[in-house]
C-alpha atoms as a PDB file:
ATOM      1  CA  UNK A   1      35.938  22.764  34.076  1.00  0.00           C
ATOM      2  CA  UNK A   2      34.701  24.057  31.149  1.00  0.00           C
ATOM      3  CA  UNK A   3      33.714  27.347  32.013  1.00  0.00           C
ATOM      4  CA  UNK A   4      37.543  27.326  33.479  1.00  0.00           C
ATOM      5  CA  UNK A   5      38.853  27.342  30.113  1.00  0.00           C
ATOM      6  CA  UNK A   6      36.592  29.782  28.655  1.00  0.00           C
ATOM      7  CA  UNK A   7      38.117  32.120  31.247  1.00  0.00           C
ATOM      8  CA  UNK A   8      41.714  31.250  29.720  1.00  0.00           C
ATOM      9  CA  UNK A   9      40.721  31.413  26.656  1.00  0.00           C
ATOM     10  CA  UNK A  10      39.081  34.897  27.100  1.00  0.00           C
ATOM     11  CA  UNK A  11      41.957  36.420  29.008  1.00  0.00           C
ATOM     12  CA  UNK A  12      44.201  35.436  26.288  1.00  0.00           C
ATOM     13  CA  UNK A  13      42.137  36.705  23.618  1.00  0.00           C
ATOM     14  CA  UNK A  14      42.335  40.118  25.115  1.00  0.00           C
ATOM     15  CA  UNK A  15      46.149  39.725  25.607  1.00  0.00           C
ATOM     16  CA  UNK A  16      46.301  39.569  21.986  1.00  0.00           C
ATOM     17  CA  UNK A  17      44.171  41.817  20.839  1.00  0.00           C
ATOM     18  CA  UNK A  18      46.101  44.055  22.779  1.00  0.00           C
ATOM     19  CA  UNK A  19      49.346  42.579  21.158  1.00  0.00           C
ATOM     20  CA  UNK A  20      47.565  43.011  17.536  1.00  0.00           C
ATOM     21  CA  UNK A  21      46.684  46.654  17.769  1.00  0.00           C
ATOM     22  CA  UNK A  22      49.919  47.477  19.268  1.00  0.00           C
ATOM     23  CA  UNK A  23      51.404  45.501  16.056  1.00  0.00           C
ATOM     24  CA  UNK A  24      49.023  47.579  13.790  1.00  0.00           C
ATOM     25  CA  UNK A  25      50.215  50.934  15.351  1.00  0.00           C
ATOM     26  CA  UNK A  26      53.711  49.977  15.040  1.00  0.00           C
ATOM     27  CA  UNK A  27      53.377  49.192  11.382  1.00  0.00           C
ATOM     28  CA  UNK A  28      52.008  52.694  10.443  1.00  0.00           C
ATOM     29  CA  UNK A  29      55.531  54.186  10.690  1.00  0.00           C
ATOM     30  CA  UNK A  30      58.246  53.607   9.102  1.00  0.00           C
ATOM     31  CA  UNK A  31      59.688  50.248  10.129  1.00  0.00           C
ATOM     32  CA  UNK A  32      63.395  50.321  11.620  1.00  0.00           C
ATOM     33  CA  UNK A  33      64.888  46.934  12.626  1.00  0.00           C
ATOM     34  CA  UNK A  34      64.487  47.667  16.203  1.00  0.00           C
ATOM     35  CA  UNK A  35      60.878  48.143  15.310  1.00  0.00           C
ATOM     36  CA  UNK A  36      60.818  44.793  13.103  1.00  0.00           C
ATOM     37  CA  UNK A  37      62.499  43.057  16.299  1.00  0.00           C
ATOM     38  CA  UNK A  38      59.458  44.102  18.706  1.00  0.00           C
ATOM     39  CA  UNK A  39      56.909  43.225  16.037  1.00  0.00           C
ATOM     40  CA  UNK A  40      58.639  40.231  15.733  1.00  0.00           C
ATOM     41  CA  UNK A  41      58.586  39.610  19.560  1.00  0.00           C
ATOM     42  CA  UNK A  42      55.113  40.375  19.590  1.00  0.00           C
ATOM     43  CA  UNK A  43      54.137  37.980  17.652  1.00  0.00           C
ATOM     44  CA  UNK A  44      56.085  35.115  19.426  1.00  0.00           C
ATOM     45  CA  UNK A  45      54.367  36.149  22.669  1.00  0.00           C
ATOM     46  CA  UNK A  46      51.380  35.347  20.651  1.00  0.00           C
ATOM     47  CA  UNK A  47      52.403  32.198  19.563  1.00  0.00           C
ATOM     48  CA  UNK A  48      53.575  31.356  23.000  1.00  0.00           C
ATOM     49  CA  UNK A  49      50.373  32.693  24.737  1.00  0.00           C
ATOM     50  CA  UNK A  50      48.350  30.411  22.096  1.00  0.00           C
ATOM     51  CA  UNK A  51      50.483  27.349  23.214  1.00  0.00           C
ATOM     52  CA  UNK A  52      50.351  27.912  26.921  1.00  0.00           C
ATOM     53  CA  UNK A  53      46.773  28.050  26.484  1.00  0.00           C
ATOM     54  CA  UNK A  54      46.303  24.692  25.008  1.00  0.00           C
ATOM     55  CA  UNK A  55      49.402  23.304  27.165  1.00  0.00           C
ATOM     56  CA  UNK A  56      47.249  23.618  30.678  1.00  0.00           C
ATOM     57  CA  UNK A  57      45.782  21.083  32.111  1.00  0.00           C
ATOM     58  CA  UNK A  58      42.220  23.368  32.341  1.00  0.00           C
ATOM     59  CA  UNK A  59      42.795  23.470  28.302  1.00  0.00           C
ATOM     60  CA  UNK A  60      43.264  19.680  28.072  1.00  0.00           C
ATOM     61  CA  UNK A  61      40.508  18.586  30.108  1.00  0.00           C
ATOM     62  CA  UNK A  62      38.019  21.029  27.954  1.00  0.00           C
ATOM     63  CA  UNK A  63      39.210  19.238  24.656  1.00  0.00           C
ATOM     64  CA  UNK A  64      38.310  16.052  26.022  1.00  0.00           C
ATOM     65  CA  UNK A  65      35.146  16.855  27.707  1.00  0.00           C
ATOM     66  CA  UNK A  66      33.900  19.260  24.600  1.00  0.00           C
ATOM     67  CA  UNK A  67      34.618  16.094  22.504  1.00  0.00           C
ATOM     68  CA  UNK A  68      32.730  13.732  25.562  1.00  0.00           C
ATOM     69  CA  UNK A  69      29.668  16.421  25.252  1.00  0.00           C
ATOM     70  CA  UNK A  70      29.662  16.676  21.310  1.00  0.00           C
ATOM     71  CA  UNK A  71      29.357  12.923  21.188  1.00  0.00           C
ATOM     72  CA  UNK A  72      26.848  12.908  23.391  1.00  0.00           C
ATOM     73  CA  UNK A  73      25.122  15.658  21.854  1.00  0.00           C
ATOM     74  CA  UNK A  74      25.673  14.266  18.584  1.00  0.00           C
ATOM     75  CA  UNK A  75      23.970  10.951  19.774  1.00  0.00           C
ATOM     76  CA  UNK A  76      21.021  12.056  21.085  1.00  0.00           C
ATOM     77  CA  UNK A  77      19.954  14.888  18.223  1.00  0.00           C
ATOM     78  CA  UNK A  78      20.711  11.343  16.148  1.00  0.00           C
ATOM     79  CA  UNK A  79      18.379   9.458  18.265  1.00  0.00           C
ATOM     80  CA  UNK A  80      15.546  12.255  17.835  1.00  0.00           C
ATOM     81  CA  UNK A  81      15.853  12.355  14.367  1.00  0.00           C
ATOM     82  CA  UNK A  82      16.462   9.492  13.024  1.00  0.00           C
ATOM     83  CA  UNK A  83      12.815   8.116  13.787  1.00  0.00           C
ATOM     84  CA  UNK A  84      11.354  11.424  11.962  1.00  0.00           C
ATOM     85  CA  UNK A  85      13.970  10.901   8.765  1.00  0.00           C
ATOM     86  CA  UNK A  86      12.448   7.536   8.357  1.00  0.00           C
ATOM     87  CA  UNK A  87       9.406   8.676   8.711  1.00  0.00           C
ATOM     88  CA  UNK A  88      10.499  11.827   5.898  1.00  0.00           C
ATOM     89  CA  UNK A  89      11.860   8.725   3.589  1.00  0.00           C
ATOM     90  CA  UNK A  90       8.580   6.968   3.542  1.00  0.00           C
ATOM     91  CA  UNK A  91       6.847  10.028   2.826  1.00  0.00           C
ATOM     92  CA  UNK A  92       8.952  11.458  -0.045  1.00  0.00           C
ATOM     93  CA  UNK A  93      10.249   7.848  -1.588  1.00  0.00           C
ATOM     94  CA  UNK A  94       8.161   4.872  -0.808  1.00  0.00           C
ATOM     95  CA  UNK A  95       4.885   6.345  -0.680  1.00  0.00           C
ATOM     96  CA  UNK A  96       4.839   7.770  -4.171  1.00  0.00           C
ATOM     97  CA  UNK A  97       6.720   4.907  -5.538  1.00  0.00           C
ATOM     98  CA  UNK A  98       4.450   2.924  -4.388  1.00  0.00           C
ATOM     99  CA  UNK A  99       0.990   5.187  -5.786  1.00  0.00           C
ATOM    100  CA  UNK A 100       2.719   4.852  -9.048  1.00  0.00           C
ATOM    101  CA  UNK A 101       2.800   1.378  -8.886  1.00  0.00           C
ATOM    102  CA  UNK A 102      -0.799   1.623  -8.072  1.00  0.00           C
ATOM    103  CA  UNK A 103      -1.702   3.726 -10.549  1.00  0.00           C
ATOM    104  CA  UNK A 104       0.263   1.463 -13.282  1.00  0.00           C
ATOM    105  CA  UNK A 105      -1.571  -1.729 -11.930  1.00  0.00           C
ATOM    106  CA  UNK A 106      -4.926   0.189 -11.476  1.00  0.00           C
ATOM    107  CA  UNK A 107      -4.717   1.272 -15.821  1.00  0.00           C
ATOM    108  CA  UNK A 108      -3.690  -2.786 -15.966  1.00  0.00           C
ATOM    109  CA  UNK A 109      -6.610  -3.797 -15.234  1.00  0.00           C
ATOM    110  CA  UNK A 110      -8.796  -0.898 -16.422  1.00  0.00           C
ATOM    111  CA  UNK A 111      -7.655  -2.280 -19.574  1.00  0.00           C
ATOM    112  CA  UNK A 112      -8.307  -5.552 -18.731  1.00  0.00           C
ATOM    113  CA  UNK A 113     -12.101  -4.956 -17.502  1.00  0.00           C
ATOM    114  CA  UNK A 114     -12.312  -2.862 -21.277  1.00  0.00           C
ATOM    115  CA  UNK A 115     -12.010  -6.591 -22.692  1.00  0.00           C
ATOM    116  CA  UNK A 116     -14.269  -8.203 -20.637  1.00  0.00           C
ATOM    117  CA  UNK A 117     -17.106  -5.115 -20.923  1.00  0.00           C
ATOM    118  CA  UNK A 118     -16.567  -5.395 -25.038  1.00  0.00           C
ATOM    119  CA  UNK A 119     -17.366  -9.694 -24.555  1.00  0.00           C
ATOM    120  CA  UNK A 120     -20.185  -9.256 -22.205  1.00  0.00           C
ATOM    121  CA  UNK A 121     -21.625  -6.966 -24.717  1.00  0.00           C
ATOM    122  CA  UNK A 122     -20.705  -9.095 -27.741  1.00  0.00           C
ATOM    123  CA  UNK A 123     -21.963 -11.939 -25.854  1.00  0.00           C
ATOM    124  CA  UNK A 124     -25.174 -10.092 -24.781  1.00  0.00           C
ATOM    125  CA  UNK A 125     -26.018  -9.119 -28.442  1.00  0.00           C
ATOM    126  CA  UNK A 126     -25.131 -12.661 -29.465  1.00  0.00           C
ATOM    127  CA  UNK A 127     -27.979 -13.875 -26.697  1.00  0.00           C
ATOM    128  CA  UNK A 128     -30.533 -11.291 -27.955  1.00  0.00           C
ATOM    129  CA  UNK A 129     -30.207 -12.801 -31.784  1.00  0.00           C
ATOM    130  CA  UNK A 130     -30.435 -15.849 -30.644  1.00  0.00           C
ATOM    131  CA  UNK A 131     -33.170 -15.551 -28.050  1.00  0.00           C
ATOM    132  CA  UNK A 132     -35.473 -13.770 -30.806  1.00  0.00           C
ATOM    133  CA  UNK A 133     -34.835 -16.584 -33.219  1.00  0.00           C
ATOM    134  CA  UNK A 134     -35.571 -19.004 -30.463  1.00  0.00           C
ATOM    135  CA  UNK A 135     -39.201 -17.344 -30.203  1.00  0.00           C
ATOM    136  CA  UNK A 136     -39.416 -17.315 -33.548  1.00  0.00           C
ATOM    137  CA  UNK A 137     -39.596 -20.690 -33.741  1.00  0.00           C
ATOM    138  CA  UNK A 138     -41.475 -22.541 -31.138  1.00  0.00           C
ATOM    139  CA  UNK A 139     -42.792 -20.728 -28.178  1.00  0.00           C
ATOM    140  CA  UNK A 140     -40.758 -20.184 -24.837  1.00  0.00           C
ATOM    141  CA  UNK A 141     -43.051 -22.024 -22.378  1.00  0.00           C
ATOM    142  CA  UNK A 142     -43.013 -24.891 -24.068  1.00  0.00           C
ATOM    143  CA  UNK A 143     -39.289 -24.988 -23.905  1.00  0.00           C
ATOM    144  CA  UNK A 144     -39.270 -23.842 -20.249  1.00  0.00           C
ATOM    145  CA  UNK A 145     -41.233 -26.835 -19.277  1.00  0.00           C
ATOM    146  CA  UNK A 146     -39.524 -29.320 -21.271  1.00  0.00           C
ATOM    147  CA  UNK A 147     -36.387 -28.163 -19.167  1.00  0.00           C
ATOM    148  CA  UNK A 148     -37.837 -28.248 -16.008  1.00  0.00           C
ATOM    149  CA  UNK A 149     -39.739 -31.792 -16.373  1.00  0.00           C
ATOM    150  CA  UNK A 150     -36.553 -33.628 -18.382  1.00  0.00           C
ATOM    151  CA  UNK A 151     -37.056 -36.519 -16.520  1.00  0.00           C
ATOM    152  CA  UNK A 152     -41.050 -36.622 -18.152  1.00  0.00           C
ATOM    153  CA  UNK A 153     -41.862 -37.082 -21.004  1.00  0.00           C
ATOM    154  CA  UNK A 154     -44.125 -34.849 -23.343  1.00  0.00           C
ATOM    155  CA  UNK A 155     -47.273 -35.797 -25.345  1.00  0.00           C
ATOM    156  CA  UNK A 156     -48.363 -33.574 -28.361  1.00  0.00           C
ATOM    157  CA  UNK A 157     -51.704 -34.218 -27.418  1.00  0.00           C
ATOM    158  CA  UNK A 158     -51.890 -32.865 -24.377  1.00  0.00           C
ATOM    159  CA  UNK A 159     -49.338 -30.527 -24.923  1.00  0.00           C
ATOM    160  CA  UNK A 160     -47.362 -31.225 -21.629  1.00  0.00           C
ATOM    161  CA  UNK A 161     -45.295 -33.265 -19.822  1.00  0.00           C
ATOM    162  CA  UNK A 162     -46.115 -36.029 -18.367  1.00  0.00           C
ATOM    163  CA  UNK A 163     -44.711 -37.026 -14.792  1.00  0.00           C
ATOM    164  CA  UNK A 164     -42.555 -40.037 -14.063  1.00  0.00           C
ATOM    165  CA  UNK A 165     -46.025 -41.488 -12.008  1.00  0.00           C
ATOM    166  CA  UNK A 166     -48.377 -41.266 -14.787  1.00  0.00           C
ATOM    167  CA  UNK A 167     -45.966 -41.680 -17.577  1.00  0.00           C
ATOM    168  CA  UNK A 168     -46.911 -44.997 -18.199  1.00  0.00           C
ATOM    169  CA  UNK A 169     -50.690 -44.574 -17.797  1.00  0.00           C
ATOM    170  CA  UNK A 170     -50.901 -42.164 -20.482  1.00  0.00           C
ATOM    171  CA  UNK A 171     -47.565 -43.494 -22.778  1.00  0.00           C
ATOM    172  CA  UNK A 172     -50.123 -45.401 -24.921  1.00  0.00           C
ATOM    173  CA  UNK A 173     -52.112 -42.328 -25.594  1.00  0.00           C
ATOM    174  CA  UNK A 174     -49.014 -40.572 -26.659  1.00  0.00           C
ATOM    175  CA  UNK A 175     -47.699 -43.470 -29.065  1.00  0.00           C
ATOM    176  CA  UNK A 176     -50.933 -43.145 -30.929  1.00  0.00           C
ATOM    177  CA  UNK A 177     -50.315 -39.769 -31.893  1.00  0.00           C
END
């Protein structure tokens, strides 16, 4: 059907290209009204060779199919690329929004472990002053083993802890110290 019309349509485009370049020769001399008459009747053959085109039923039935096809058409380039433009808008708008974002939360808390760095390292030099005045004054072990035997208790004499068992054994021994 369409190829139909594009047979029309191509026989009357050499009818009036014909028409035209008769109408250009004829207005290269002097124009006399019998002259302006056939121009004139030239051009309402074209005219009327333009309508009769559209006006068949070949021409109607092209207009609705080419309008069938380009939906068509139209439809399934859109189906094709829509999946690839959403895949294009993730690339070039939410992806790098969303490394920004990254990168803003990611300084956040670089700043943030900064602060906590500078109090471990306060704190560490705090535990180093203290720990050397703590061995300044009475030796570590003793210290150590008071912690781990808090239950016993320890006698100067011996220099130890006792155990819960013999605690009471030796508790007399201690007193008299």
């Amino acid at each position: 059907m369409l190829g139909l019309f594009r047979y029309e349509a191509y026989k009357t485009d050499k009818l009036k290209e014909t028409l035209t370049q008769s109408i250009m020769l004829d207005q290269n001399e002097e124009l006399s009204q019998e002259q302006m008459d056939k121009i004139k009747e030239k051009t309402d053959n074209l005219n009327s060779l333009n309508q009769q085109l559209v006006n068949t039923p070949s021409g109607l039935y092209a207009f609705v199919l080419s309008g069938i096809l380009f939906a068509i058409a139209g439809a399934v380039c859109l189906g094709i690329s829509f999946p690839i433009l959403v895949s294009y808008t993730r690339i070039w708008f939410q992806i790098p929004m969303a490394t920004k974002k990254l990168r803003v939360q990611q300084a956040n808390f670089q700043k943030i472990i900064e602060e906590i760095e500078e109090i471990i390292s306060q704190t560490a030099a705090q535990l180093a002053v203290q720990d050397t005045e703590l061995n300044r004054f009475e030796p570590r072990k003793r210290i150590a083993q008071a912690a781990n035997g808090a239950d016993g208790r320890y006698c100067p004499k011996t220099k130890s802890i006792l155990p819960k068992t013999k605690r009471r054994a030796f508790l007399p021994l201690c007193r008299r110290l």
